[in-house]
N, C-alpha and C. Protein backbone atom coordinates (compact mmCIF):
# COMPACT_ATOMS: atom_id res chain seq x y z
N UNK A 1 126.57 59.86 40.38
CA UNK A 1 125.59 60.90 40.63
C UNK A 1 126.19 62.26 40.26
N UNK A 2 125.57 63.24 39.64
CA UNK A 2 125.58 64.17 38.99
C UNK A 2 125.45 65.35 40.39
N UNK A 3 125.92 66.10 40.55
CA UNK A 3 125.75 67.33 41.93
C UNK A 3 125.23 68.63 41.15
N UNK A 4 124.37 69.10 41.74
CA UNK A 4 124.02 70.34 41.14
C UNK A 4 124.97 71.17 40.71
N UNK A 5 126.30 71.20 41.40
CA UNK A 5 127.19 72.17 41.52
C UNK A 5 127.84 71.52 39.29
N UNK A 6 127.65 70.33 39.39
CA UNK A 6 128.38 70.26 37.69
C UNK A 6 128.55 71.45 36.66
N UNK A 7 129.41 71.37 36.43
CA UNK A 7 129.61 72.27 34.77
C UNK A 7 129.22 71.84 33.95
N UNK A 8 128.45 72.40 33.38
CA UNK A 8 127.60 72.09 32.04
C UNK A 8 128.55 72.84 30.55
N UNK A 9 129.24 71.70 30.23
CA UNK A 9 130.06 71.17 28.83
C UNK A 9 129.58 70.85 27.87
N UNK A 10 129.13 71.86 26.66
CA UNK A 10 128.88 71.89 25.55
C UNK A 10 129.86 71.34 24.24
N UNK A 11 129.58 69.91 24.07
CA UNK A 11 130.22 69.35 22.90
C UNK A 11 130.21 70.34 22.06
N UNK A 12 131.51 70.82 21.29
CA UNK A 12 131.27 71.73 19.87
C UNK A 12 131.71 70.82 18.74
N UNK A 13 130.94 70.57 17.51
CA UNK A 13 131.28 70.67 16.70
C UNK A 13 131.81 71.62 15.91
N UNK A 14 133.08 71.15 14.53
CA UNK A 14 133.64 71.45 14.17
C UNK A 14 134.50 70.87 12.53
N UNK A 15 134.61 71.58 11.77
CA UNK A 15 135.23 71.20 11.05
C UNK A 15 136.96 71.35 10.86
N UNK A 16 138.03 70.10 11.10
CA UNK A 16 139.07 70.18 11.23
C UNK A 16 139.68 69.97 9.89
N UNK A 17 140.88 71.33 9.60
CA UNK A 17 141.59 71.43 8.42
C UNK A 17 143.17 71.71 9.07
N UNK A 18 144.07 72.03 8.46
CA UNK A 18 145.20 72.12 8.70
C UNK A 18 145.83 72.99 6.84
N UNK A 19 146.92 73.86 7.89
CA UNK A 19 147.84 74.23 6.44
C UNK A 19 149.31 74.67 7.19
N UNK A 20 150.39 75.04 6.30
CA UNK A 20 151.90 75.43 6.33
C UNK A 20 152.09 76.52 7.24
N UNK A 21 153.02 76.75 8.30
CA UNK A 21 152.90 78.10 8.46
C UNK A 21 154.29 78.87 7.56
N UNK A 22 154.02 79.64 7.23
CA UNK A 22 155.41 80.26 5.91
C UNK A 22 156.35 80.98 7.01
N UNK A 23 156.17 81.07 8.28
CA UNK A 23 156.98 81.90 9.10
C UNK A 23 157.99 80.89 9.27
N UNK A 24 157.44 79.18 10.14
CA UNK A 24 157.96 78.33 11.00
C UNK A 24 158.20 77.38 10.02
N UNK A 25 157.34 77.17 9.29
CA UNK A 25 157.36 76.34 8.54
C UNK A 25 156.18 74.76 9.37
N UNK A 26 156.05 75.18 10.38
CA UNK A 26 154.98 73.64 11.21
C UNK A 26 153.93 73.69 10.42
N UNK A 27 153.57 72.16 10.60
CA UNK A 27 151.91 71.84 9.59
C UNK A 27 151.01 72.19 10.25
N UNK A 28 150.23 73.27 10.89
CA UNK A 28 149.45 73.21 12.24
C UNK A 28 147.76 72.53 11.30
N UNK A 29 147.14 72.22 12.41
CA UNK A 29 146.12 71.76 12.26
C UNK A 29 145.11 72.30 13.09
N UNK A 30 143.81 72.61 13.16
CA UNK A 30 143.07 73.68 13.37
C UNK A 30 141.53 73.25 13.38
N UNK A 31 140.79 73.64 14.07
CA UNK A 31 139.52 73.58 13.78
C UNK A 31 138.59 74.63 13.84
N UNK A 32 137.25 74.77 13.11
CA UNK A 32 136.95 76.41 13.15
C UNK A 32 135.33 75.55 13.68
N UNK A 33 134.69 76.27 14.16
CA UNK A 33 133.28 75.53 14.95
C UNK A 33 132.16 75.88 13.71
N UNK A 34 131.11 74.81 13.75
CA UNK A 34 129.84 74.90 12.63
C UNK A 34 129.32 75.97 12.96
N UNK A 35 128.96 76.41 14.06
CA UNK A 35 128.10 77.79 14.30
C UNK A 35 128.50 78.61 14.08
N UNK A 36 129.97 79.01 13.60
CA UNK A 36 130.86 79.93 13.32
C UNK A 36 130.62 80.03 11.77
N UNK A 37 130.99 78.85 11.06
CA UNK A 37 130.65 78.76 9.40
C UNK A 37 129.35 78.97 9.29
N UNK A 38 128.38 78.62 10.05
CA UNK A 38 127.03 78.96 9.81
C UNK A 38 126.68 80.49 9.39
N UNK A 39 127.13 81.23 10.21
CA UNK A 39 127.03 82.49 10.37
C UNK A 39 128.00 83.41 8.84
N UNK A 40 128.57 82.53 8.51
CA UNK A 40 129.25 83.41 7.25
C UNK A 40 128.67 83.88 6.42
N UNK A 41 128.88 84.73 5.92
CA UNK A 41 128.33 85.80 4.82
C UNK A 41 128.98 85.36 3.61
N UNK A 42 130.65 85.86 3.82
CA UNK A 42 131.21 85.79 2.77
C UNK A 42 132.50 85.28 2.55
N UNK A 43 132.49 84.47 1.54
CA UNK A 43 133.98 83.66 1.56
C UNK A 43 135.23 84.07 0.42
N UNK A 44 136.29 83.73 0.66
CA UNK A 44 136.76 82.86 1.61
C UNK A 44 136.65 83.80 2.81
N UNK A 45 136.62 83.09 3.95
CA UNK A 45 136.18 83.56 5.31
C UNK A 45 138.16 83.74 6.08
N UNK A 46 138.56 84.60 6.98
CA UNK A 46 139.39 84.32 7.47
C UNK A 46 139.60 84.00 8.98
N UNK A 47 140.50 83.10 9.29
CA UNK A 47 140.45 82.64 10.41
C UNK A 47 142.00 82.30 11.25
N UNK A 48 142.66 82.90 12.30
CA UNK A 48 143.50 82.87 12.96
C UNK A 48 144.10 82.33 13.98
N UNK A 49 145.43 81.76 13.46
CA UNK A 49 145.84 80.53 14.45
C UNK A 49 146.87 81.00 15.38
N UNK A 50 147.24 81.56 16.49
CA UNK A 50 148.31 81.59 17.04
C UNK A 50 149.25 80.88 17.54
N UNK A 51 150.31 80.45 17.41
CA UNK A 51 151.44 79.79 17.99
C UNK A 51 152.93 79.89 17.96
N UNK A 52 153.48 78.97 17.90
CA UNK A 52 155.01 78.93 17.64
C UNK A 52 155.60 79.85 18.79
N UNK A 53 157.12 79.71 19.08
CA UNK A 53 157.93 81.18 19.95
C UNK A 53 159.03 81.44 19.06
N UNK A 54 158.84 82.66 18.76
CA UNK A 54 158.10 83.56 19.18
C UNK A 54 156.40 83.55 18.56
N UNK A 55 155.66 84.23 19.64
CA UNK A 55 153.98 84.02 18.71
C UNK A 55 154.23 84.60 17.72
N UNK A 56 153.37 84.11 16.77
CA UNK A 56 153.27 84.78 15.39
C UNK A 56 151.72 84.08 15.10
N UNK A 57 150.75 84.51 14.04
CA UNK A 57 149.82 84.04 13.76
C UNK A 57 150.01 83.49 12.34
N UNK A 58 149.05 82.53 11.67
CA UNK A 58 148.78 81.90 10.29
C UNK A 58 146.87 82.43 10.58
N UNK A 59 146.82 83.61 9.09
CA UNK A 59 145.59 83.73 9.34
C UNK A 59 145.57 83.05 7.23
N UNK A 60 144.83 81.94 7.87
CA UNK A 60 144.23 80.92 6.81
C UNK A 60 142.64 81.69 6.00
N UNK A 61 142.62 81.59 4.81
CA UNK A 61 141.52 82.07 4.27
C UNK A 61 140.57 80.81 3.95
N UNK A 62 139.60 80.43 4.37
CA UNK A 62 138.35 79.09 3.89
C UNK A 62 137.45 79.50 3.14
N UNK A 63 137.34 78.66 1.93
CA UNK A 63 136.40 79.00 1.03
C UNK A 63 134.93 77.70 1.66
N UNK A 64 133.83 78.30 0.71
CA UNK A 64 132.85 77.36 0.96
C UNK A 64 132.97 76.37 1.14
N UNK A 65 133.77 75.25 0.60
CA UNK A 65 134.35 74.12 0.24
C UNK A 65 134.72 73.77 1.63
N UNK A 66 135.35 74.89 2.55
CA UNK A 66 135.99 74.30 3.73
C UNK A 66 136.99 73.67 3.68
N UNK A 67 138.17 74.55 2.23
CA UNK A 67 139.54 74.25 2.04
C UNK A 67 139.83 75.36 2.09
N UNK A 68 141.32 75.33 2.53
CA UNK A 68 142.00 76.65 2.66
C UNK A 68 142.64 76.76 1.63
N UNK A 69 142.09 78.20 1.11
CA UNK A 69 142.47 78.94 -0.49
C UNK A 69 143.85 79.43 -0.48
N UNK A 70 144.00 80.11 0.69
CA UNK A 70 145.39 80.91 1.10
C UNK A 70 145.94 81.49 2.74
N UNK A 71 146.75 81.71 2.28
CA UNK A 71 147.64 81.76 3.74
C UNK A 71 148.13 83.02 3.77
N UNK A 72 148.38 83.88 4.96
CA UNK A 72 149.20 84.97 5.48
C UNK A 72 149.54 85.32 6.38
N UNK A 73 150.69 85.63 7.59
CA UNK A 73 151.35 85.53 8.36
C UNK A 73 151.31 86.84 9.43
N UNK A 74 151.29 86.64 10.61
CA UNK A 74 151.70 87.80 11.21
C UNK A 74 152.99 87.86 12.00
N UNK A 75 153.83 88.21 12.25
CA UNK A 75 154.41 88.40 13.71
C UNK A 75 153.92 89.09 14.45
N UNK A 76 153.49 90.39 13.81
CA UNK A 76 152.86 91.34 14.94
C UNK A 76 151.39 91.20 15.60
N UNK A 77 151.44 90.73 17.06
CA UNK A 77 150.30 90.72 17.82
C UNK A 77 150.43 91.20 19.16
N UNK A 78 148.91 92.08 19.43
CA UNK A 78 148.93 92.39 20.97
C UNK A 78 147.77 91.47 21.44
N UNK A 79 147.83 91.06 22.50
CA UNK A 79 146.55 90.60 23.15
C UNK A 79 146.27 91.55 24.50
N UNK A 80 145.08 92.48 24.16
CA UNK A 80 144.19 93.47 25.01
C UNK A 80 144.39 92.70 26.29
N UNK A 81 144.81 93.75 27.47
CA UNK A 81 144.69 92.77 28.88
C UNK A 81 143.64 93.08 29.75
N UNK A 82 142.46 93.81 28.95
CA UNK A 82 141.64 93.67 30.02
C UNK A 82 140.61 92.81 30.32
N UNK A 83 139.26 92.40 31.31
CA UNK A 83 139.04 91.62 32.09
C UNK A 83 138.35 90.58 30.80
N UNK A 84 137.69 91.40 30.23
CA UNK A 84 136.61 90.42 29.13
C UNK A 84 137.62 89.55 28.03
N UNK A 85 138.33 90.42 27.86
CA UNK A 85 139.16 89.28 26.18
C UNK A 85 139.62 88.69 27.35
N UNK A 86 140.38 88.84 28.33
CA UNK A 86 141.32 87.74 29.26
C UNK A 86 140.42 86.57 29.72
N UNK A 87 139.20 86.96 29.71
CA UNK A 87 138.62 85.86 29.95
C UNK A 87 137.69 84.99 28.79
N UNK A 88 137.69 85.56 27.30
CA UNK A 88 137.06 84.63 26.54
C UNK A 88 138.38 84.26 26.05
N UNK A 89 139.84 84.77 26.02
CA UNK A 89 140.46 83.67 25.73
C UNK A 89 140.92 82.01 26.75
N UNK A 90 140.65 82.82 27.83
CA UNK A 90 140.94 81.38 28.76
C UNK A 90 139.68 80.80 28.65
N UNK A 91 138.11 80.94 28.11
CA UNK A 91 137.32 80.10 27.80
C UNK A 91 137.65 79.34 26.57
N UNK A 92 137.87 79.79 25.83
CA UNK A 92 138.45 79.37 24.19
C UNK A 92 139.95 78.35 24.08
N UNK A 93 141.05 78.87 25.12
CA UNK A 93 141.74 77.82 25.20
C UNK A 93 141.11 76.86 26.21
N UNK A 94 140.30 76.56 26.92
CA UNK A 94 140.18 75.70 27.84
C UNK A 94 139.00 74.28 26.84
N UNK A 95 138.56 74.58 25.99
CA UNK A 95 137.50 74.13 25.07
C UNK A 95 138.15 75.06 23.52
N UNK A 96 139.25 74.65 22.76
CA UNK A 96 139.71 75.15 21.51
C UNK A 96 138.49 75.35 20.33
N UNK A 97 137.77 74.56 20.30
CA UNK A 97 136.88 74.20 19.16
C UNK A 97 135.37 74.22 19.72
């Protein structure tokens, strides 16, 4: 039985790609959501992966195709600490895709 109180969990689709990171060198693998590509204008589209320690990002470029054309690196990142980004990133890591 289902309780009123349930969380209502939205399956996302997604299309999963992967590329190099040139910092770390790891294969990361990645997914970017359809409603997200839906919405594109213009490609290649870019899209940002954070990981590794120290963080650093792989911001991957996707062409229409939904292959990644090219790659470029950050080390430098801040993440804003106030209430709203702190909380769509703990929505976003809690459901990645």
């Amino acid at each position: 039985m289902i309780s009123d109180m349930a969380v209502n969990h939205t399956l996302k689709t997604h299309v999963r790609l992967a590329t190099k990171c040139p910092i770390c060198g790891q294969e990361i693998q990645f997914g970017v959501e359809r409603p997200l590509i839906n919405r594109v204008r213009n490609f290649p589209f870019p899209h940002i992966v954070i990981h590794g320690t120290p963080l650093h990002a792989v911001i991957a470029y996707i062409d229409a195709e939904m292959q990644v054309r090219a790659v470029e690196c950050s080390e430098s990142l801040e993440i804003l600490r106030e209430g709203a980004t702190f909380n769509q990133i703990l929505q976003k890591w809690s459901n990645p895709f």
